[in-house]
PDB file of N, CA and C in Angstrom:
ATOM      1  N   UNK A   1       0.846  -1.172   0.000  1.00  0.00           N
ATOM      2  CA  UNK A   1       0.000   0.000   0.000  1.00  0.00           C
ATOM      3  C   UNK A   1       0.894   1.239   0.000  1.00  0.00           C
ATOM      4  N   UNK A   2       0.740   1.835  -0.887  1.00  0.00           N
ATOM      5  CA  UNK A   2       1.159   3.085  -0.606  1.00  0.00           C
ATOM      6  C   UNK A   2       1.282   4.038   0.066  1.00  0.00           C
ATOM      7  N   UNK A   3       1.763   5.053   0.642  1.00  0.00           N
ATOM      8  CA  UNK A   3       1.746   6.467   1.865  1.00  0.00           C
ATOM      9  C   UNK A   3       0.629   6.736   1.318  1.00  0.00           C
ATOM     10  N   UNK A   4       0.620   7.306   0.124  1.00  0.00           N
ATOM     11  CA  UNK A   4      -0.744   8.629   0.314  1.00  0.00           C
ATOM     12  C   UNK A   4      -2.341   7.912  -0.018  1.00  0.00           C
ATOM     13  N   UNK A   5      -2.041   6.695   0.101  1.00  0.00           N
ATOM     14  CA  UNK A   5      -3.415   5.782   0.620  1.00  0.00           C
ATOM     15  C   UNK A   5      -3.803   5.928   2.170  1.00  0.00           C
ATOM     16  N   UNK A   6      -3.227   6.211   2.918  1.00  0.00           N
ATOM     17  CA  UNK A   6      -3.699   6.037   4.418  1.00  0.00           C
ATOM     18  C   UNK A   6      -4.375   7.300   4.685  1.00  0.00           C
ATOM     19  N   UNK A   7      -3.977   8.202   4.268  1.00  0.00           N
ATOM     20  CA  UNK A   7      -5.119   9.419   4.623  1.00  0.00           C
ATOM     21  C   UNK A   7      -6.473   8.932   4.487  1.00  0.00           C
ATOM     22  N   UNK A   8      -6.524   8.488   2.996  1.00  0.00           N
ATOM     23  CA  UNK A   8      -7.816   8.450   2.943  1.00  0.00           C
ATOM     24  C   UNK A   8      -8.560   7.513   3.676  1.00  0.00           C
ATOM     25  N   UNK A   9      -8.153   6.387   3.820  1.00  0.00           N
ATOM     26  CA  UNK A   9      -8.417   5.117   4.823  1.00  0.00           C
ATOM     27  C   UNK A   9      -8.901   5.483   6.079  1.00  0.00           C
ATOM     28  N   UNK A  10      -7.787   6.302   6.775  1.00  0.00           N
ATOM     29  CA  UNK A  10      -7.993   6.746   7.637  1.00  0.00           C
ATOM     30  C   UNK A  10      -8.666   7.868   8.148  1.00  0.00           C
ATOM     31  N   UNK A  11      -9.840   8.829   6.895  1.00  0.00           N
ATOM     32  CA  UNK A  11     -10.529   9.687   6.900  1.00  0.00           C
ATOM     33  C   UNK A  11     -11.727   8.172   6.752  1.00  0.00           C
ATOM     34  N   UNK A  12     -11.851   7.501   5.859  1.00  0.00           N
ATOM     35  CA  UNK A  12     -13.110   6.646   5.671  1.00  0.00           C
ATOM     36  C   UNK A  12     -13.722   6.213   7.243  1.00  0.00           C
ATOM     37  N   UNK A  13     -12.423   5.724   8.065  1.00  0.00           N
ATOM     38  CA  UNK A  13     -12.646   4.934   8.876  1.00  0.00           C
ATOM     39  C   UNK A  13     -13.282   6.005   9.924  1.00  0.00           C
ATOM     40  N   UNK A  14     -12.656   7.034  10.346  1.00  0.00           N
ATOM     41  CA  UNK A  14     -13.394   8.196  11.253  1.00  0.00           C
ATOM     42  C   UNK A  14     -14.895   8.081  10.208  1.00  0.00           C
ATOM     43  N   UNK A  15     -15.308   8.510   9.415  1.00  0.00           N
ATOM     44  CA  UNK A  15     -16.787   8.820   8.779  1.00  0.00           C
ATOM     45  C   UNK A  15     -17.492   7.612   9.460  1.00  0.00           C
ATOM     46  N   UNK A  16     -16.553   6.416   9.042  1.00  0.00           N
ATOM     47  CA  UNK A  16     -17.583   5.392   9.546  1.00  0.00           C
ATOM     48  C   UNK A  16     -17.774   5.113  11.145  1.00  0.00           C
ATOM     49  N   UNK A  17     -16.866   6.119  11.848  1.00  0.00           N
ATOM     50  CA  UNK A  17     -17.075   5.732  13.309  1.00  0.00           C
ATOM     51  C   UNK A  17     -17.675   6.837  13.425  1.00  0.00           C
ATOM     52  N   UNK A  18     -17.851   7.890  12.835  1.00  0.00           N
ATOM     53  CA  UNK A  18     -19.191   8.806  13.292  1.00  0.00           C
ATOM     54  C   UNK A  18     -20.641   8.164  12.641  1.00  0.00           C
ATOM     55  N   UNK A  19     -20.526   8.017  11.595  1.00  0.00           N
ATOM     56  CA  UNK A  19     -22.013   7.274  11.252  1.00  0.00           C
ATOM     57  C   UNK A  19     -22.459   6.134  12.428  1.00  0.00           C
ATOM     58  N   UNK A  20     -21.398   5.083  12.877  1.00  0.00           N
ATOM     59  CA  UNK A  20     -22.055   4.443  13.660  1.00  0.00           C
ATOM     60  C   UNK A  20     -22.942   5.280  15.295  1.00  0.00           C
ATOM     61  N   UNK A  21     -21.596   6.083  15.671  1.00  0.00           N
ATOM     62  CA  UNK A  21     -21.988   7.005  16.643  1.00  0.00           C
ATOM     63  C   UNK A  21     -22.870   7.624  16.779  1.00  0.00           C
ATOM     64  N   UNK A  22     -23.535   8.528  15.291  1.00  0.00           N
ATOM     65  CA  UNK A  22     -25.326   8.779  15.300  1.00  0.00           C
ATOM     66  C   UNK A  22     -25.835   8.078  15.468  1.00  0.00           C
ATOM     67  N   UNK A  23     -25.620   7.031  14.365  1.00  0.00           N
ATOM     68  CA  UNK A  23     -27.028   5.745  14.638  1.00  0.00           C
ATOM     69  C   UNK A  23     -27.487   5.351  16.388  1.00  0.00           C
ATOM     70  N   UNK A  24     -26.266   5.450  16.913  1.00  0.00           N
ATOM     71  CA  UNK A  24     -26.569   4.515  18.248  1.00  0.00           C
ATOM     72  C   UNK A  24     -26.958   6.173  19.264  1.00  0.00           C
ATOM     73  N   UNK A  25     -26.699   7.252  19.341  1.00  0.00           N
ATOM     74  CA  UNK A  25     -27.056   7.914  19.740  1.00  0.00           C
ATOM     75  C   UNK A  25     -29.385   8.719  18.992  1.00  0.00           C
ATOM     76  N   UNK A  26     -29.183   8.262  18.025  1.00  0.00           N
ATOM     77  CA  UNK A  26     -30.361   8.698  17.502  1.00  0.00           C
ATOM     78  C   UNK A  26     -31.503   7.429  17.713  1.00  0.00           C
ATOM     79  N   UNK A  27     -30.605   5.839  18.242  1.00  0.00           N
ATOM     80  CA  UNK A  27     -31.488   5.009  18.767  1.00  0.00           C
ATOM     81  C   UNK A  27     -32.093   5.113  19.918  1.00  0.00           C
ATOM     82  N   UNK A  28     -30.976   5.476  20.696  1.00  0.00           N
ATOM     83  CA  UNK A  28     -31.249   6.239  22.116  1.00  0.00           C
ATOM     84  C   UNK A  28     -32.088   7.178  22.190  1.00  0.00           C
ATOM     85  N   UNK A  29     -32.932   7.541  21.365  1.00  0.00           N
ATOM     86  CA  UNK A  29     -34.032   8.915  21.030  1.00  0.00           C
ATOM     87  C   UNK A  29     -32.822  10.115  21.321  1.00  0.00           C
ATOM     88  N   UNK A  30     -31.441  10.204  21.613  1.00  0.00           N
ATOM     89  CA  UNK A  30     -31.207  11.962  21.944  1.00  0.00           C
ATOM     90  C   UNK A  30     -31.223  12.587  21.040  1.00  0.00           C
ATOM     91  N   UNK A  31     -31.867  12.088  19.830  1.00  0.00           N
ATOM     92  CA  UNK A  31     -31.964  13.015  18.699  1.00  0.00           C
ATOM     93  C   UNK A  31     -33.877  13.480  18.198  1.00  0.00           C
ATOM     94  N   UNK A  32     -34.106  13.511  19.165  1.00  0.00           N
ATOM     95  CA  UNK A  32     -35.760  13.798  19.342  1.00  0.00           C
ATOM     96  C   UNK A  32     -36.077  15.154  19.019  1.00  0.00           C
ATOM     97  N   UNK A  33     -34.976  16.076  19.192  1.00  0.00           N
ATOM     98  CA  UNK A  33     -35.341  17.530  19.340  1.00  0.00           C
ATOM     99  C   UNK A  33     -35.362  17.704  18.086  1.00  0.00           C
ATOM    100  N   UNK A  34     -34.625  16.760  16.998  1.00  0.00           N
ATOM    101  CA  UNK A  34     -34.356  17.348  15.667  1.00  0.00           C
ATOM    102  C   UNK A  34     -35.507  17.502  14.844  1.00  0.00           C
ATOM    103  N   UNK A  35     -35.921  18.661  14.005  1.00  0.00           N
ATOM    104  CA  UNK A  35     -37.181  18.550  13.235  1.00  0.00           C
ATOM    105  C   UNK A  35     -38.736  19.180  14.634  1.00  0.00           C
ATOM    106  N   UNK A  36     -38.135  19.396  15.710  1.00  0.00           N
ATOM    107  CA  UNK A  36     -38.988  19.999  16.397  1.00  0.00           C
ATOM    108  C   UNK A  36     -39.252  21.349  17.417  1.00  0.00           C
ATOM    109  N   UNK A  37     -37.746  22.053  16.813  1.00  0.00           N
ATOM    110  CA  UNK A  37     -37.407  23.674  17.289  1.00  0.00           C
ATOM    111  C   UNK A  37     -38.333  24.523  16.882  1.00  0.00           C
ATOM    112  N   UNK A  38     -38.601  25.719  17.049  1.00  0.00           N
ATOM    113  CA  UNK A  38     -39.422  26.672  17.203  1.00  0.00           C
ATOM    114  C   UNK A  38     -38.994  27.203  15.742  1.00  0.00           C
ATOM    115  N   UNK A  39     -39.306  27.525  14.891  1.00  0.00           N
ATOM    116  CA  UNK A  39     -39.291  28.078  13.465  1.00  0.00           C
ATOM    117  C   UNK A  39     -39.087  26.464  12.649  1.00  0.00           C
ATOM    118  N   UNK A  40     -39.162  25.586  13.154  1.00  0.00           N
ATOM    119  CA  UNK A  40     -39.412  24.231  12.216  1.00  0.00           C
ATOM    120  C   UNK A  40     -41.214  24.369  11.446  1.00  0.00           C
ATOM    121  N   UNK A  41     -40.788  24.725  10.307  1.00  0.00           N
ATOM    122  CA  UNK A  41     -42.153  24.851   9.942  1.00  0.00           C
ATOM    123  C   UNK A  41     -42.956  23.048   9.480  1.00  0.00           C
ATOM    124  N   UNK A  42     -44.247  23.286   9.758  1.00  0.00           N
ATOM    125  CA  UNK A  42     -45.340  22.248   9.554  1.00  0.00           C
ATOM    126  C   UNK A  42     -46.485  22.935   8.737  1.00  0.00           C
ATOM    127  N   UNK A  43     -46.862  22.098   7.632  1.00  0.00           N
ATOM    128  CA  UNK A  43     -48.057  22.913   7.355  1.00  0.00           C
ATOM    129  C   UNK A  43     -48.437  21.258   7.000  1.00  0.00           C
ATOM    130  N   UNK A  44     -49.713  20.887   7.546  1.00  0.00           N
ATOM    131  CA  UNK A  44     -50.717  19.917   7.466  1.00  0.00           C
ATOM    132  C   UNK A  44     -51.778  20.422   7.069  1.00  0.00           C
ATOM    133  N   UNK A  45     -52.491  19.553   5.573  1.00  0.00           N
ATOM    134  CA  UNK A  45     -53.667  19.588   4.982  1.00  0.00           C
ATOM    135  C   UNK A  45     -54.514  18.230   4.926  1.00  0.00           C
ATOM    136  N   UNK A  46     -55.256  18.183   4.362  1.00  0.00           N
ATOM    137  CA  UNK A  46     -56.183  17.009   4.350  1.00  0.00           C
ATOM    138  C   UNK A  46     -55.404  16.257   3.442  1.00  0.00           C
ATOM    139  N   UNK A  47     -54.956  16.955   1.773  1.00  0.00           N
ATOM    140  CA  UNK A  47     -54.174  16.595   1.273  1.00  0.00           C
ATOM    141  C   UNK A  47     -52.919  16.774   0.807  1.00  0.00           C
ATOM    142  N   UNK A  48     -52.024  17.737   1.765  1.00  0.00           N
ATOM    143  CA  UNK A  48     -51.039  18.379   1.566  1.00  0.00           C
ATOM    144  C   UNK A  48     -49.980  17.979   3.122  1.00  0.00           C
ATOM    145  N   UNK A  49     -49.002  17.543   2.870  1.00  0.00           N
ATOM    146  CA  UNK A  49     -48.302  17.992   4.081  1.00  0.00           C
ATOM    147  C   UNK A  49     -46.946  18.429   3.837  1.00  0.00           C
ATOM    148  N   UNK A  50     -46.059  19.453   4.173  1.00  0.00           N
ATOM    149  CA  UNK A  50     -44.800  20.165   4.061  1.00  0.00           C
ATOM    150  C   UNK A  50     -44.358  20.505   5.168  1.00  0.00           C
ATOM    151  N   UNK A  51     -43.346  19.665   5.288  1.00  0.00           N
ATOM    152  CA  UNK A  51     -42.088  19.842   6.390  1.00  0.00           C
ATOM    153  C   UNK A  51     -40.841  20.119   6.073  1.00  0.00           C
ATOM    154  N   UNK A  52     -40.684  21.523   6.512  1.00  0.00           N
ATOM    155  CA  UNK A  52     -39.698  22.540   6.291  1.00  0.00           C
ATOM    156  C   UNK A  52     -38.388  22.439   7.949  1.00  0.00           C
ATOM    157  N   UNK A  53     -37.293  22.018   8.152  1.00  0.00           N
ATOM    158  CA  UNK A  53     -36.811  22.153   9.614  1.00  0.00           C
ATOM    159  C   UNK A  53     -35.870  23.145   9.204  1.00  0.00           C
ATOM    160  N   UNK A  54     -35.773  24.659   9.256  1.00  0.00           N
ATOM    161  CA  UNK A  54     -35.468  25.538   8.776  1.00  0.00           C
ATOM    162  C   UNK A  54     -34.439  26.001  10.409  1.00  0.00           C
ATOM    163  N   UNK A  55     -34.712  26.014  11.396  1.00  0.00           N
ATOM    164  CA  UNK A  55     -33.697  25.748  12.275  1.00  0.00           C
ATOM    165  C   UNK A  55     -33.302  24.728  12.747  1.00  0.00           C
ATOM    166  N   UNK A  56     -33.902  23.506  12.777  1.00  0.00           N
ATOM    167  CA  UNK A  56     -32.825  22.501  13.020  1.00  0.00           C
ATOM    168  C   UNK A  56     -31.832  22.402  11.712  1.00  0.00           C
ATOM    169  N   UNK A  57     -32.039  22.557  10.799  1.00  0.00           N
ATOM    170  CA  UNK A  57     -30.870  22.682   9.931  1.00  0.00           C
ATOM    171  C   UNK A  57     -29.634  23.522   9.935  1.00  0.00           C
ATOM    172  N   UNK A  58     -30.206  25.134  10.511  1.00  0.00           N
ATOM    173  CA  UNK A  58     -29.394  25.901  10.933  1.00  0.00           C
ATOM    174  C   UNK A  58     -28.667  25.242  12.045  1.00  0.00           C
ATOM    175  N   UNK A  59     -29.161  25.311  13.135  1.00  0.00           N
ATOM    176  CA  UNK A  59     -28.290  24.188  14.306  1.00  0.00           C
ATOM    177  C   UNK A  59     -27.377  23.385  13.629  1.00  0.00           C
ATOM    178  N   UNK A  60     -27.861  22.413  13.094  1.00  0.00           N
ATOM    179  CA  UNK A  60     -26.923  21.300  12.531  1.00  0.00           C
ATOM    180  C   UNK A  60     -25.458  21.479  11.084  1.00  0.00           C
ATOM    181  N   UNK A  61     -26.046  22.947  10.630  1.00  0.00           N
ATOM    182  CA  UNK A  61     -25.101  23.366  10.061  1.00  0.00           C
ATOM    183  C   UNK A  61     -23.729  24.568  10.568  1.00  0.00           C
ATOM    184  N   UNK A  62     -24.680  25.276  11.712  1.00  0.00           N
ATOM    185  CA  UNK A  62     -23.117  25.779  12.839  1.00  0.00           C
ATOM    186  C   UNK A  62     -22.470  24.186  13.413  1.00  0.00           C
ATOM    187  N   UNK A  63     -23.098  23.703  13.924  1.00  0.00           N
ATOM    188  CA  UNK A  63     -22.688  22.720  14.506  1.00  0.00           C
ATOM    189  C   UNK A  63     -21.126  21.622  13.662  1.00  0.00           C
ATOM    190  N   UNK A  64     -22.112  21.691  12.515  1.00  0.00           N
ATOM    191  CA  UNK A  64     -21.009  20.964  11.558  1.00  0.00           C
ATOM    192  C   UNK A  64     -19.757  22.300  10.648  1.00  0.00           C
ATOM    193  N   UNK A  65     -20.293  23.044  11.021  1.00  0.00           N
ATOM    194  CA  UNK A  65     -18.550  24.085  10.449  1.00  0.00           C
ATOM    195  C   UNK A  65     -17.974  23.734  11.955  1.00  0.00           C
ATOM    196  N   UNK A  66     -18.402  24.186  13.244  1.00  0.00           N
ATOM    197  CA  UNK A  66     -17.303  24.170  14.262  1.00  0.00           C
ATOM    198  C   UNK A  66     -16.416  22.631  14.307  1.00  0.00           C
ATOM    199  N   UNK A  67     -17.186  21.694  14.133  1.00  0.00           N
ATOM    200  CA  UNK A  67     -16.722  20.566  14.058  1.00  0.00           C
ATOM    201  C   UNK A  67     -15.647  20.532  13.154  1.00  0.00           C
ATOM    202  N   UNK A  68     -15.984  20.740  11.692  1.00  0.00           N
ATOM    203  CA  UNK A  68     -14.809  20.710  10.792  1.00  0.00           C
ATOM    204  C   UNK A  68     -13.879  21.508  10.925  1.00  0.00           C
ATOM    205  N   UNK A  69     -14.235  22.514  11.414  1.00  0.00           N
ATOM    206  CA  UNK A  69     -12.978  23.671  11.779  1.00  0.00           C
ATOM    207  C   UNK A  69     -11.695  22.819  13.070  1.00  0.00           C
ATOM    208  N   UNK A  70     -12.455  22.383  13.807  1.00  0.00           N
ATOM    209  CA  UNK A  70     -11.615  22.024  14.961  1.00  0.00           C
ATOM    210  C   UNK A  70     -10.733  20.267  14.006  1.00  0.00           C
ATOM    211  N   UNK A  71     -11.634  19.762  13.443  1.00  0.00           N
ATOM    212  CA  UNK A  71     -10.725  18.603  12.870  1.00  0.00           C
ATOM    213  C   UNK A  71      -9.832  19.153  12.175  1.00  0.00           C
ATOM    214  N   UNK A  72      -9.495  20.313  10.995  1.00  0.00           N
ATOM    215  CA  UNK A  72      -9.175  20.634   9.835  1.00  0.00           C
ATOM    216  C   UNK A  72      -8.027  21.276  10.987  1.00  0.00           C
ATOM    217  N   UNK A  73      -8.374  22.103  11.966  1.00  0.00           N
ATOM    218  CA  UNK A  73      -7.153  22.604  13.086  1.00  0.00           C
ATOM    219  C   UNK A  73      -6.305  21.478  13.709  1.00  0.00           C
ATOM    220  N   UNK A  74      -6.681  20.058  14.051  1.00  0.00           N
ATOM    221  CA  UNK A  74      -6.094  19.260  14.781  1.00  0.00           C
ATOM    222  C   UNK A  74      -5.195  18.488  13.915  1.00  0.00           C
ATOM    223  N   UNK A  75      -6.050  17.862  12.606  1.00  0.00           N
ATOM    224  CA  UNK A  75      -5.548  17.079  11.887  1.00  0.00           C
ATOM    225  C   UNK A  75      -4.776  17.856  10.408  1.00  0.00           C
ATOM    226  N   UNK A  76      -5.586  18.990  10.152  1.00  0.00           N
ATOM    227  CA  UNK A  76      -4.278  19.649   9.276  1.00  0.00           C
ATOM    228  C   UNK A  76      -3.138  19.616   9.439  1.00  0.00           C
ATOM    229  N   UNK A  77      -1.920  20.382   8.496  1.00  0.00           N
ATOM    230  CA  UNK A  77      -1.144  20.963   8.148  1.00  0.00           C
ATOM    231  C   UNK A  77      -0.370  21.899   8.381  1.00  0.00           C
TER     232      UNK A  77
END
């Protein structure tokens, strides 16, 4: 195997130990709040329904720059 194979290996393998880490945390329900913050829009019809999570997305997208910022600081260059 080559050197500049292990980065990537070793980026796959973190993804896959965070994917497992949601799953088992979102089994645990602590992911209940998601899709149910205050500006999460709902609009229910007889025959219409639209679900908009317009701040849990916000949340989850600060959330994921600080994250990458602090990996990209630890594990960079």
């Amino acid at each position: 195997m080559k050197t500049s194979d292990r980065p990537v290996g070793n980026t796959l393998i973190l993804v896959g130990a965070g994917l497992i880490l949601l799953g088992v945390i979102a089994r645990l329900g602590l992911l209940s709040w998601f899709g149910n913050l205050p500006g999460d829009v709902r609009i229910e019809n007889e025959r219409t329904r639209v679900f908009a999570p317009i701040t849990s997305m916000i949340v989850l997208s600060v959330v994921g720059s600080v994250l990458f910022n602090l990996f990209s600081r630890w594990f960079g260059e």
